[in-house]
C-alpha atoms as a PDB file:
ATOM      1  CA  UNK A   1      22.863 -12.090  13.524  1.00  0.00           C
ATOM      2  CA  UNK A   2      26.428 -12.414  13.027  1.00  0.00           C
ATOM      3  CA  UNK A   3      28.257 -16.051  11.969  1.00  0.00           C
ATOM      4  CA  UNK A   4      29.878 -17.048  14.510  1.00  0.00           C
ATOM      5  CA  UNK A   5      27.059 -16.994  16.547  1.00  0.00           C
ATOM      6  CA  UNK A   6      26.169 -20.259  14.681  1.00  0.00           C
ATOM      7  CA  UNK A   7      29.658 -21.804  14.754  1.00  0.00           C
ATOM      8  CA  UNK A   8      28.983 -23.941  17.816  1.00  0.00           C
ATOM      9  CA  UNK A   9      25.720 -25.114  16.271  1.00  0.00           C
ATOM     10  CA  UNK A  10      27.557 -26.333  13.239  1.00  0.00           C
ATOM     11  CA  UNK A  11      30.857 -28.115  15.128  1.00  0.00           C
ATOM     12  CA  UNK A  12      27.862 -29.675  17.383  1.00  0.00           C
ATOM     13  CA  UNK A  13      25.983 -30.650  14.478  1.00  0.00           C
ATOM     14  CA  UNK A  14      28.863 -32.880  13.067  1.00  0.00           C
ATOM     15  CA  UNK A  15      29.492 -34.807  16.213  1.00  0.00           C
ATOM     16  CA  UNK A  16      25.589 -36.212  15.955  1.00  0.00           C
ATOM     17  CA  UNK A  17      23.998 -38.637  14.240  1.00  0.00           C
ATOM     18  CA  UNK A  18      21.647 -37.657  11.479  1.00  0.00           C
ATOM     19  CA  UNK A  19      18.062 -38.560  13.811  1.00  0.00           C
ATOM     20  CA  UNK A  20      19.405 -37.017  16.282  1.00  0.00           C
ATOM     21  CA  UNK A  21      20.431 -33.959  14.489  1.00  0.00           C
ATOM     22  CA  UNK A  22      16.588 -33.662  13.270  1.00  0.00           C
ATOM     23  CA  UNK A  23      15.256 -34.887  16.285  1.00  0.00           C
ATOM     24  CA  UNK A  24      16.601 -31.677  17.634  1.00  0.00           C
ATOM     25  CA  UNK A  25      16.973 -28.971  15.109  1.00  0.00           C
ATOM     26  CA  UNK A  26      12.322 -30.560  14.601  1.00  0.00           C
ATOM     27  CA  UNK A  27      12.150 -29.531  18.964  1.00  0.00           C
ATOM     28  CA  UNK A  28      14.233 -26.075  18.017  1.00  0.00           C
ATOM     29  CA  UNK A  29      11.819 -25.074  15.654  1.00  0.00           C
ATOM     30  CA  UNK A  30       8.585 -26.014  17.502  1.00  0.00           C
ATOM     31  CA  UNK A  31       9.708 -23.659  20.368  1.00  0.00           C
ATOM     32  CA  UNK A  32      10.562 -20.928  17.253  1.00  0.00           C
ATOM     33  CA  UNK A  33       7.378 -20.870  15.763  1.00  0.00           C
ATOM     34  CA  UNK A  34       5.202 -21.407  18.595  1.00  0.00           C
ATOM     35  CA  UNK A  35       6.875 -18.150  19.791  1.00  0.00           C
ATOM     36  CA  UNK A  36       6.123 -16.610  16.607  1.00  0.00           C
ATOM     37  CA  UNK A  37       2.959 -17.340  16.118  1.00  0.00           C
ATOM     38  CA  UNK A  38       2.499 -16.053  19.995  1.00  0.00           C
ATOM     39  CA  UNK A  39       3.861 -12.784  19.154  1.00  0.00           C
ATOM     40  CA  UNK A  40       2.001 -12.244  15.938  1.00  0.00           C
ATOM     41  CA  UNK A  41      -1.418 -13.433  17.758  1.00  0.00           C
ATOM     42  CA  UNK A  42      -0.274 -10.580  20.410  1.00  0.00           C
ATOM     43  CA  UNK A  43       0.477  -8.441  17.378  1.00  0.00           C
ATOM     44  CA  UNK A  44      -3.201  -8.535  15.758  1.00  0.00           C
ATOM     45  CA  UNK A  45      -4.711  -8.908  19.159  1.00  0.00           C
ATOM     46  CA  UNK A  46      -3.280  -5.326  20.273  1.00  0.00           C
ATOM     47  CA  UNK A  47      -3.811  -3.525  16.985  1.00  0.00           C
ATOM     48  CA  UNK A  48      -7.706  -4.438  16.293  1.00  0.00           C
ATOM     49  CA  UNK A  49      -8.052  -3.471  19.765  1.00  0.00           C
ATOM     50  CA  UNK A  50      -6.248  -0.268  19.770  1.00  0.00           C
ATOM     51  CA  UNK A  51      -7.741   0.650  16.433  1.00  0.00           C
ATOM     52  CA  UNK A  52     -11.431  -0.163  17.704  1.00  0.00           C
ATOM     53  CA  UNK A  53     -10.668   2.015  20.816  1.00  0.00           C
ATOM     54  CA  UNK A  54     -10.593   6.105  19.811  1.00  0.00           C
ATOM     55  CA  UNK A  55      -8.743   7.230  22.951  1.00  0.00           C
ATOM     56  CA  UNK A  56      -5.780   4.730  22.301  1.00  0.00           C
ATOM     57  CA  UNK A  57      -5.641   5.719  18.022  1.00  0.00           C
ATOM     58  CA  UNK A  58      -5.928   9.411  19.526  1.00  0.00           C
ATOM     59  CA  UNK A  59      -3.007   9.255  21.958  1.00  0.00           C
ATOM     60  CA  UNK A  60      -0.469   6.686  18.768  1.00  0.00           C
ATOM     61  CA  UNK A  61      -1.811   9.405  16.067  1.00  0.00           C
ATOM     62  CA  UNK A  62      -2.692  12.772  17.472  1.00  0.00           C
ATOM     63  CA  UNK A  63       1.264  13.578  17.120  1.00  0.00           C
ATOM     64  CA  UNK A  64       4.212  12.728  15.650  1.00  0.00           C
ATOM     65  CA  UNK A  65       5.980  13.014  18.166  1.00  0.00           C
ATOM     66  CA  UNK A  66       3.777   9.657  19.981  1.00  0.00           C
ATOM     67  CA  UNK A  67       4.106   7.735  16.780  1.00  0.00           C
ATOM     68  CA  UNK A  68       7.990   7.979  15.630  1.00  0.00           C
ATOM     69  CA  UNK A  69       8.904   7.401  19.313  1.00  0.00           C
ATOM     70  CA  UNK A  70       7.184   4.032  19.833  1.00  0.00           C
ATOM     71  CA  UNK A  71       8.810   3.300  16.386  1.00  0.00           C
ATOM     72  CA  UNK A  72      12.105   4.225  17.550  1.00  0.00           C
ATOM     73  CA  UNK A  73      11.355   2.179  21.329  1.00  0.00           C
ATOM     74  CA  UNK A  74      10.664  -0.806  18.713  1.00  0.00           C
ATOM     75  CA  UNK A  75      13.930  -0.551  17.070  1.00  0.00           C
ATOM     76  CA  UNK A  76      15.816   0.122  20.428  1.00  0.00           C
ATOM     77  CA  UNK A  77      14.117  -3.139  21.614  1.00  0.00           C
ATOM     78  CA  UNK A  78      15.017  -5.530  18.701  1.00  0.00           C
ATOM     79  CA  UNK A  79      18.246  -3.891  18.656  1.00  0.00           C
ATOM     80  CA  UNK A  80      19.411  -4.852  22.217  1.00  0.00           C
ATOM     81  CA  UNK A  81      17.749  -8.300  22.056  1.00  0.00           C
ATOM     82  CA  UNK A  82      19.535  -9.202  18.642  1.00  0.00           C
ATOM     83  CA  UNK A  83      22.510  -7.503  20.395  1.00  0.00           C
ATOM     84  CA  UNK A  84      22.370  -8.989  23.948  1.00  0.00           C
ATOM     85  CA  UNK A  85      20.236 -11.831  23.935  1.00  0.00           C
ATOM     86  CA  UNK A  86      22.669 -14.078  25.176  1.00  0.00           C
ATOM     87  CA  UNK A  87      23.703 -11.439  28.231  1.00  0.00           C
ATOM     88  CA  UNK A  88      20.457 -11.654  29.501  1.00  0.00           C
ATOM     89  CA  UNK A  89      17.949 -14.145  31.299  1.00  0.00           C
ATOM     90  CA  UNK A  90      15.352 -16.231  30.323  1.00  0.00           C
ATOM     91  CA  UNK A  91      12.912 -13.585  31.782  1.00  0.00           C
ATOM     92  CA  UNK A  92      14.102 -10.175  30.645  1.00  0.00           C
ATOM     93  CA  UNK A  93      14.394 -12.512  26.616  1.00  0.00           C
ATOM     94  CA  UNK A  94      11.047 -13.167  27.040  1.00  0.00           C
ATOM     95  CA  UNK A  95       9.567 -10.044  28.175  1.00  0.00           C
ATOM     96  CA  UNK A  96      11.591  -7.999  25.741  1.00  0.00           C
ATOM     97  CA  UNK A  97       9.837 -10.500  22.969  1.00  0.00           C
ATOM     98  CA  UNK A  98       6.950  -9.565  24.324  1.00  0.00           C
ATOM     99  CA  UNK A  99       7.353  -6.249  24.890  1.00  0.00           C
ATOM    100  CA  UNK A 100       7.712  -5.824  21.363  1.00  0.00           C
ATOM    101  CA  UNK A 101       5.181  -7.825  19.972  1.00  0.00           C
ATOM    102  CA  UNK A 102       2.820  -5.205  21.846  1.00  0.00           C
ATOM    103  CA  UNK A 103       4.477  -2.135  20.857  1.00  0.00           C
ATOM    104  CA  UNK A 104       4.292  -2.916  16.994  1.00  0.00           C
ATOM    105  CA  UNK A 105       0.188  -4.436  18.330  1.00  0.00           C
ATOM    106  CA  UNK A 106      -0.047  -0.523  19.069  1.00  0.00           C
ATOM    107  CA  UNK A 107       1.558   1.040  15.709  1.00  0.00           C
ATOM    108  CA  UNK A 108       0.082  -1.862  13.207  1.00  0.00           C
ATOM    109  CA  UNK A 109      -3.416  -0.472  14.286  1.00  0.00           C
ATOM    110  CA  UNK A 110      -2.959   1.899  12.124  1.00  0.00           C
ATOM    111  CA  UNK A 111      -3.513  -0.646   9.165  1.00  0.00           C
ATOM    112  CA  UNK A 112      -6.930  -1.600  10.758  1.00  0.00           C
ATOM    113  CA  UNK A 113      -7.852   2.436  10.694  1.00  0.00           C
ATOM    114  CA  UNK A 114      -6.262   2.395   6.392  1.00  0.00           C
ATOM    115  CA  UNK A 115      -7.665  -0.887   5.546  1.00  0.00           C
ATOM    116  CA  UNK A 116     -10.971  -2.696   5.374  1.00  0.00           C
ATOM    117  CA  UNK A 117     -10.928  -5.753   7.612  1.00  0.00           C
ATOM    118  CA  UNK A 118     -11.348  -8.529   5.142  1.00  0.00           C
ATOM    119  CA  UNK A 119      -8.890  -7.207   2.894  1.00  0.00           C
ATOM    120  CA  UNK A 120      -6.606  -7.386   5.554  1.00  0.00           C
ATOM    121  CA  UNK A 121      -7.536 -10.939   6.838  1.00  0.00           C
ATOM    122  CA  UNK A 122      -7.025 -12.141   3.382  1.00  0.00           C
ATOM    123  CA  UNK A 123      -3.632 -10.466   2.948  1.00  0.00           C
ATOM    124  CA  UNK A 124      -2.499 -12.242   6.173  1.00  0.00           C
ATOM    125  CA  UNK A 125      -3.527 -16.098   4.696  1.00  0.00           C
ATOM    126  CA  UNK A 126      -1.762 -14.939   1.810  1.00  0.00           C
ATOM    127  CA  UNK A 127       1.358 -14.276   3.558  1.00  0.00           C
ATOM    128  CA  UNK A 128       1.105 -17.274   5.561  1.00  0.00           C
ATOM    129  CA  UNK A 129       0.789 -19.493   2.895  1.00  0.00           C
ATOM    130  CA  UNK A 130       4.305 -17.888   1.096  1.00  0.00           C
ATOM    131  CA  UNK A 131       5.901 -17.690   4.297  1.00  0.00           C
ATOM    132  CA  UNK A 132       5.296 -21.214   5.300  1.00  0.00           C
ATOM    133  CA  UNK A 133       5.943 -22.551   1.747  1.00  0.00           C
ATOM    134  CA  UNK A 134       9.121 -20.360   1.678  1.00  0.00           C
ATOM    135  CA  UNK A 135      10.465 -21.177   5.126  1.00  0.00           C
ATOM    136  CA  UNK A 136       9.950 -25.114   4.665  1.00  0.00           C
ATOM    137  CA  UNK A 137      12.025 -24.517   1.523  1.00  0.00           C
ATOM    138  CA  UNK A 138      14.796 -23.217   4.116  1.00  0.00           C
ATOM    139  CA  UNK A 139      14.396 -25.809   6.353  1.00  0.00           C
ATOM    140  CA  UNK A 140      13.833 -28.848   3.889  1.00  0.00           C
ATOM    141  CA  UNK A 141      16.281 -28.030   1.070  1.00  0.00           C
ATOM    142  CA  UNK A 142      19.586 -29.200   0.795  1.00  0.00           C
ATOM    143  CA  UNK A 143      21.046 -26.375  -0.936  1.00  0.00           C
ATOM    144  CA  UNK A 144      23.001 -24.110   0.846  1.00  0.00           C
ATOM    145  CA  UNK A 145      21.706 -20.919   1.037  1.00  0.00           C
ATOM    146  CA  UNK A 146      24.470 -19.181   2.858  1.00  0.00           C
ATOM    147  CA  UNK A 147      25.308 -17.409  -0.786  1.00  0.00           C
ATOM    148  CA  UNK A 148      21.933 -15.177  -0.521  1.00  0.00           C
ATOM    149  CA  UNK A 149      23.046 -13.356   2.568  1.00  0.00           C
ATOM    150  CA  UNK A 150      25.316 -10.517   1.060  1.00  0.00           C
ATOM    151  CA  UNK A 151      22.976  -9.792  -2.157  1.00  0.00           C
ATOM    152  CA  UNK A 152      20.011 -10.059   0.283  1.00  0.00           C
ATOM    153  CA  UNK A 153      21.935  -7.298   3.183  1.00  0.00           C
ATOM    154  CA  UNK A 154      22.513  -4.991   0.175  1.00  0.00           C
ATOM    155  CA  UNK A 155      18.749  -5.290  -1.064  1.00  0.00           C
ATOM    156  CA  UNK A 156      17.471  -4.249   2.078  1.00  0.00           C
ATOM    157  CA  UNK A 157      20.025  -1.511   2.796  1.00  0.00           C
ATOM    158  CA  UNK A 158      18.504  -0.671  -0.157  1.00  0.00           C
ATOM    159  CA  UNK A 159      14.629  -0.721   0.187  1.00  0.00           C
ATOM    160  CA  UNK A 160      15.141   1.124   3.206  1.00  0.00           C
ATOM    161  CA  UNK A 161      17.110   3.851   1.186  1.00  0.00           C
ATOM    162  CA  UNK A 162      14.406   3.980  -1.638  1.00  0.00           C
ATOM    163  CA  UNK A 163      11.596   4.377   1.471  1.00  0.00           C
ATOM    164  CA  UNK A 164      13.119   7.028   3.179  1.00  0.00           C
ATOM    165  CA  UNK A 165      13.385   8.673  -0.370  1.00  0.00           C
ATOM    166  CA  UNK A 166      10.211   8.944  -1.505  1.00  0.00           C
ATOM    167  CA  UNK A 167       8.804   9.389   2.083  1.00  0.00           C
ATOM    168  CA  UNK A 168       9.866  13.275   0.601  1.00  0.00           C
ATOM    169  CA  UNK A 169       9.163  12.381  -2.477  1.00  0.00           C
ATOM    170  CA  UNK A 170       5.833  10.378  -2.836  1.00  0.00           C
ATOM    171  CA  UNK A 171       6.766   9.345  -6.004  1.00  0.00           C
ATOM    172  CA  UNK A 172       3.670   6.773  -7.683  1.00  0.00           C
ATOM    173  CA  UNK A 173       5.987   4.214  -9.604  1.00  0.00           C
ATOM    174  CA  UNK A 174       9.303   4.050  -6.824  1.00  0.00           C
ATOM    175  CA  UNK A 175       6.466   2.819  -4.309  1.00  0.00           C
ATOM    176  CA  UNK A 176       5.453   0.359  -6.442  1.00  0.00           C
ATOM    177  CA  UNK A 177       8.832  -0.380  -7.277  1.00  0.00           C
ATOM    178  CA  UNK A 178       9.706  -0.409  -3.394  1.00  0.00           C
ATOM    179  CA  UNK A 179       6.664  -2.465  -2.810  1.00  0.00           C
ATOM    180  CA  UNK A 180       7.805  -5.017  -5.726  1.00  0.00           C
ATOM    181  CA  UNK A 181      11.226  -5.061  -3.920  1.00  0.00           C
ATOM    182  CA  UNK A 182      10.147  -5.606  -0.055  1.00  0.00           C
ATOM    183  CA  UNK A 183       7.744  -8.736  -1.236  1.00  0.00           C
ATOM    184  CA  UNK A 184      10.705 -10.453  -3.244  1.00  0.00           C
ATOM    185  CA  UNK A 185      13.260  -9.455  -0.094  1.00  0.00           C
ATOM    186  CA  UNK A 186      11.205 -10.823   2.715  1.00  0.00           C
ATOM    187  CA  UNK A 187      10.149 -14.116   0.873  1.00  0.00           C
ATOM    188  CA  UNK A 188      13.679 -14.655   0.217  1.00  0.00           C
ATOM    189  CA  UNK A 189      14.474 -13.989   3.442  1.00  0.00           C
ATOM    190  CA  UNK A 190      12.189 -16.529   5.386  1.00  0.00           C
ATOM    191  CA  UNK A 191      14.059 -19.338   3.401  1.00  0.00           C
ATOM    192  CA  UNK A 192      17.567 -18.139   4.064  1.00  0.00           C
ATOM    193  CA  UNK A 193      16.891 -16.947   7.699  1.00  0.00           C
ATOM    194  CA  UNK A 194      15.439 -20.902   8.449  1.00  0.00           C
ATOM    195  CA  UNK A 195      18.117 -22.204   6.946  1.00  0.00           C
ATOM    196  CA  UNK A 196      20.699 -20.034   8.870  1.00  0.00           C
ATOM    197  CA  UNK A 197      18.235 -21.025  11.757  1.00  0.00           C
ATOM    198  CA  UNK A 198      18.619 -24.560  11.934  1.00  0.00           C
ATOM    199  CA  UNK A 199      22.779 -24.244  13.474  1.00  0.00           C
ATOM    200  CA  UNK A 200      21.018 -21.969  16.501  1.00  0.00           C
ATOM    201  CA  UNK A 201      18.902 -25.618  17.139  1.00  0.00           C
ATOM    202  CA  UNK A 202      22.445 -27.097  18.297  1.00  0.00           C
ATOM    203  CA  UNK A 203      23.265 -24.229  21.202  1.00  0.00           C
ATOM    204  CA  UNK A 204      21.082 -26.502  23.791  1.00  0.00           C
ATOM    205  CA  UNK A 205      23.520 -28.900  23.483  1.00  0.00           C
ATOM    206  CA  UNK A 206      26.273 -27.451  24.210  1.00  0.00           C
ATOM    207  CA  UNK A 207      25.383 -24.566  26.481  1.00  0.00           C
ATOM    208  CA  UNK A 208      22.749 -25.887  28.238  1.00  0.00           C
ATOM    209  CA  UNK A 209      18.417 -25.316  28.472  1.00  0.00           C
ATOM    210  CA  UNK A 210      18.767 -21.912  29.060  1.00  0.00           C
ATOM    211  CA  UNK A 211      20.583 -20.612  25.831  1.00  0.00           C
ATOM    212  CA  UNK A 212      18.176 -23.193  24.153  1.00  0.00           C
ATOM    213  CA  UNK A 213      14.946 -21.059  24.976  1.00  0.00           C
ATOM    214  CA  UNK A 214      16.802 -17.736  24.463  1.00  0.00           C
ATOM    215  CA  UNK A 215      17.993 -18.979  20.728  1.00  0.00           C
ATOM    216  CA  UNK A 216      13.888 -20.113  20.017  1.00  0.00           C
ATOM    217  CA  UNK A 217      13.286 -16.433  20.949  1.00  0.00           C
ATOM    218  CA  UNK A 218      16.147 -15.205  18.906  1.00  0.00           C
ATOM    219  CA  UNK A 219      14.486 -17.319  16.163  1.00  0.00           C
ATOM    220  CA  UNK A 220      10.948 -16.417  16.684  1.00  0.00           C
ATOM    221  CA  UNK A 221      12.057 -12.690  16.366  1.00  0.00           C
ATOM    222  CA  UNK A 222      13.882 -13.303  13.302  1.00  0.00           C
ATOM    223  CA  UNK A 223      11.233 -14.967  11.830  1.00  0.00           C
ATOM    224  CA  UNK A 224       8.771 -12.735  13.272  1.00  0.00           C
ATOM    225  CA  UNK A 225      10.069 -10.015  11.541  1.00  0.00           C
ATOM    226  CA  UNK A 226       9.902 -11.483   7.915  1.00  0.00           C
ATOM    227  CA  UNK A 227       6.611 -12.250   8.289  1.00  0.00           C
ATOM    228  CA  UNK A 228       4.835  -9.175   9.757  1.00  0.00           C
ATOM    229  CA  UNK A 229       7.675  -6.675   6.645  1.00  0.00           C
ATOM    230  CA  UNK A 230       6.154  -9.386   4.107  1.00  0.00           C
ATOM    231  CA  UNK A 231       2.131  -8.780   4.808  1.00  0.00           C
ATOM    232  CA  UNK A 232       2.765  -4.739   5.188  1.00  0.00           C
ATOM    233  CA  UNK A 233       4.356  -4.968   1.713  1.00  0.00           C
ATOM    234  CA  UNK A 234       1.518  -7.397   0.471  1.00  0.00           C
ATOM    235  CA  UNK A 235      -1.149  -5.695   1.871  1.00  0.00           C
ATOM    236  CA  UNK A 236       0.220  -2.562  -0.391  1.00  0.00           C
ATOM    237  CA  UNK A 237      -1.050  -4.760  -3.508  1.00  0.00           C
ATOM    238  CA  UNK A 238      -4.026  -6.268  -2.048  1.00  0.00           C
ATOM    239  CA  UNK A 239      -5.154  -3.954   0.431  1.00  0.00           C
ATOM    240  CA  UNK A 240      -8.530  -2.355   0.409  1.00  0.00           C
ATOM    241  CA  UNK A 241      -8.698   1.473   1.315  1.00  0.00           C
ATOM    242  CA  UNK A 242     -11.245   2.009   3.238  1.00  0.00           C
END
């Protein structure tokens, strides 16, 4: 998300008082996480199901060619709703959301086939517990985190370098490394991407109900995002192979 799409949160921001600035950055974020937790609930929901049902894990993994290209619809998808949120309705926000909470349902099952179940159901309450302590530190703090974002953009260019890498490589020690990396990027990032959060709360006011529910969708994917790249790297240290 780029700055000045937050610039009319922050003018707005000044102009109220301080109740009524929590009052509605406290509604903002109700809307943001129930969407979240929506789309990760339709997350796990698809991917136990798909991975307990052999003709759906035999059409995602038979080929490549099945697997990369729901990948690719995925990143297509968050692309154009980061992108052109704000272009669209309410309806097409939503479904998109939705859309691709069931796509990455469809590819995550594949962690259900790796992993046994109650490693992964403990790797998930461990990742909610550091992303909710993390993102009330975003939302609570007075510190402004707005200095993380550059250092944070060049980590992940760079994870995403090192993982492309040693897919070729399969190198032992860089996926640890990597691994090491993606848990210390993503917990960052639920702090800083709250905090940069809270000026989207402000939108409602000035541009009305419906850019209000698109931003808590813009903010449920954002957040949605941190969450489900922190458990994948998690569940690389406390994952059990099955």
């Amino acid at each position: 998300m780029s700055d000045n799409q937050f610039s009319p949160g922050r003018s707005t921001a000044h102009q109220l008082s301080a109740e009524d600035a929590a009052r509605i950055q406290a509604n903002f974020f109700a809307q943001v996480y129930g969407w979240m937790a929506a789309g990760l609930a339709l997350t796990g929901g698809v991917a136990m199901f798909a991975a307990g049902t052999p003709a759906i894990t035999d059409f995602i993994f038979g080929t490549k060619f099945v697997f990369f290209g729901l990948i690719i619809l995925e990143l297509v998808i968050v692309g154009f709703l980061s992108a052109r949120i704000f272009q669209w309705s309410r309806t097409q926000v939503q479904a998109a959301f939705i859309g691709y909470a069931l796509l990455n349902g469809l590819t995550l099952s594949v962690i259900f086939l790796a992993y046994t179940a109650s490693s992964i159901a403990s790797t998930f309450f461990t990742t909610a517990i550091m992303f909710g302590v993390m993102s009330a530190f975003g939302y609570f703090t007075k510190s402004d985190l707005s200095g993380w974002g550059k250092l944070l953009s060049m980590a992940l260019i760079g994870l995403v370098i090192a993982m492309v890498v040693n897919m070729f490589w399969g190198n032992s020690t860089l996926n640890l490394l990597v691994s090491f990396i993606g848990v210390i990027l993503f917990t960052a990032l639920a702090a800083y991407d709250t905090q940069k959060l809270k000026q989207l709360a402000f939108l409602g006011v000035t541009e009305g109900e419906d850019v209000h529910d698109k931003a808590s969708i813009l903010g449920a994917l954002t957040l949605y995002l941190d969450f489900v790249n922190l458990f994948l790297f998690l569940l690389r240290f406390f994952g059990r192979r099955r």
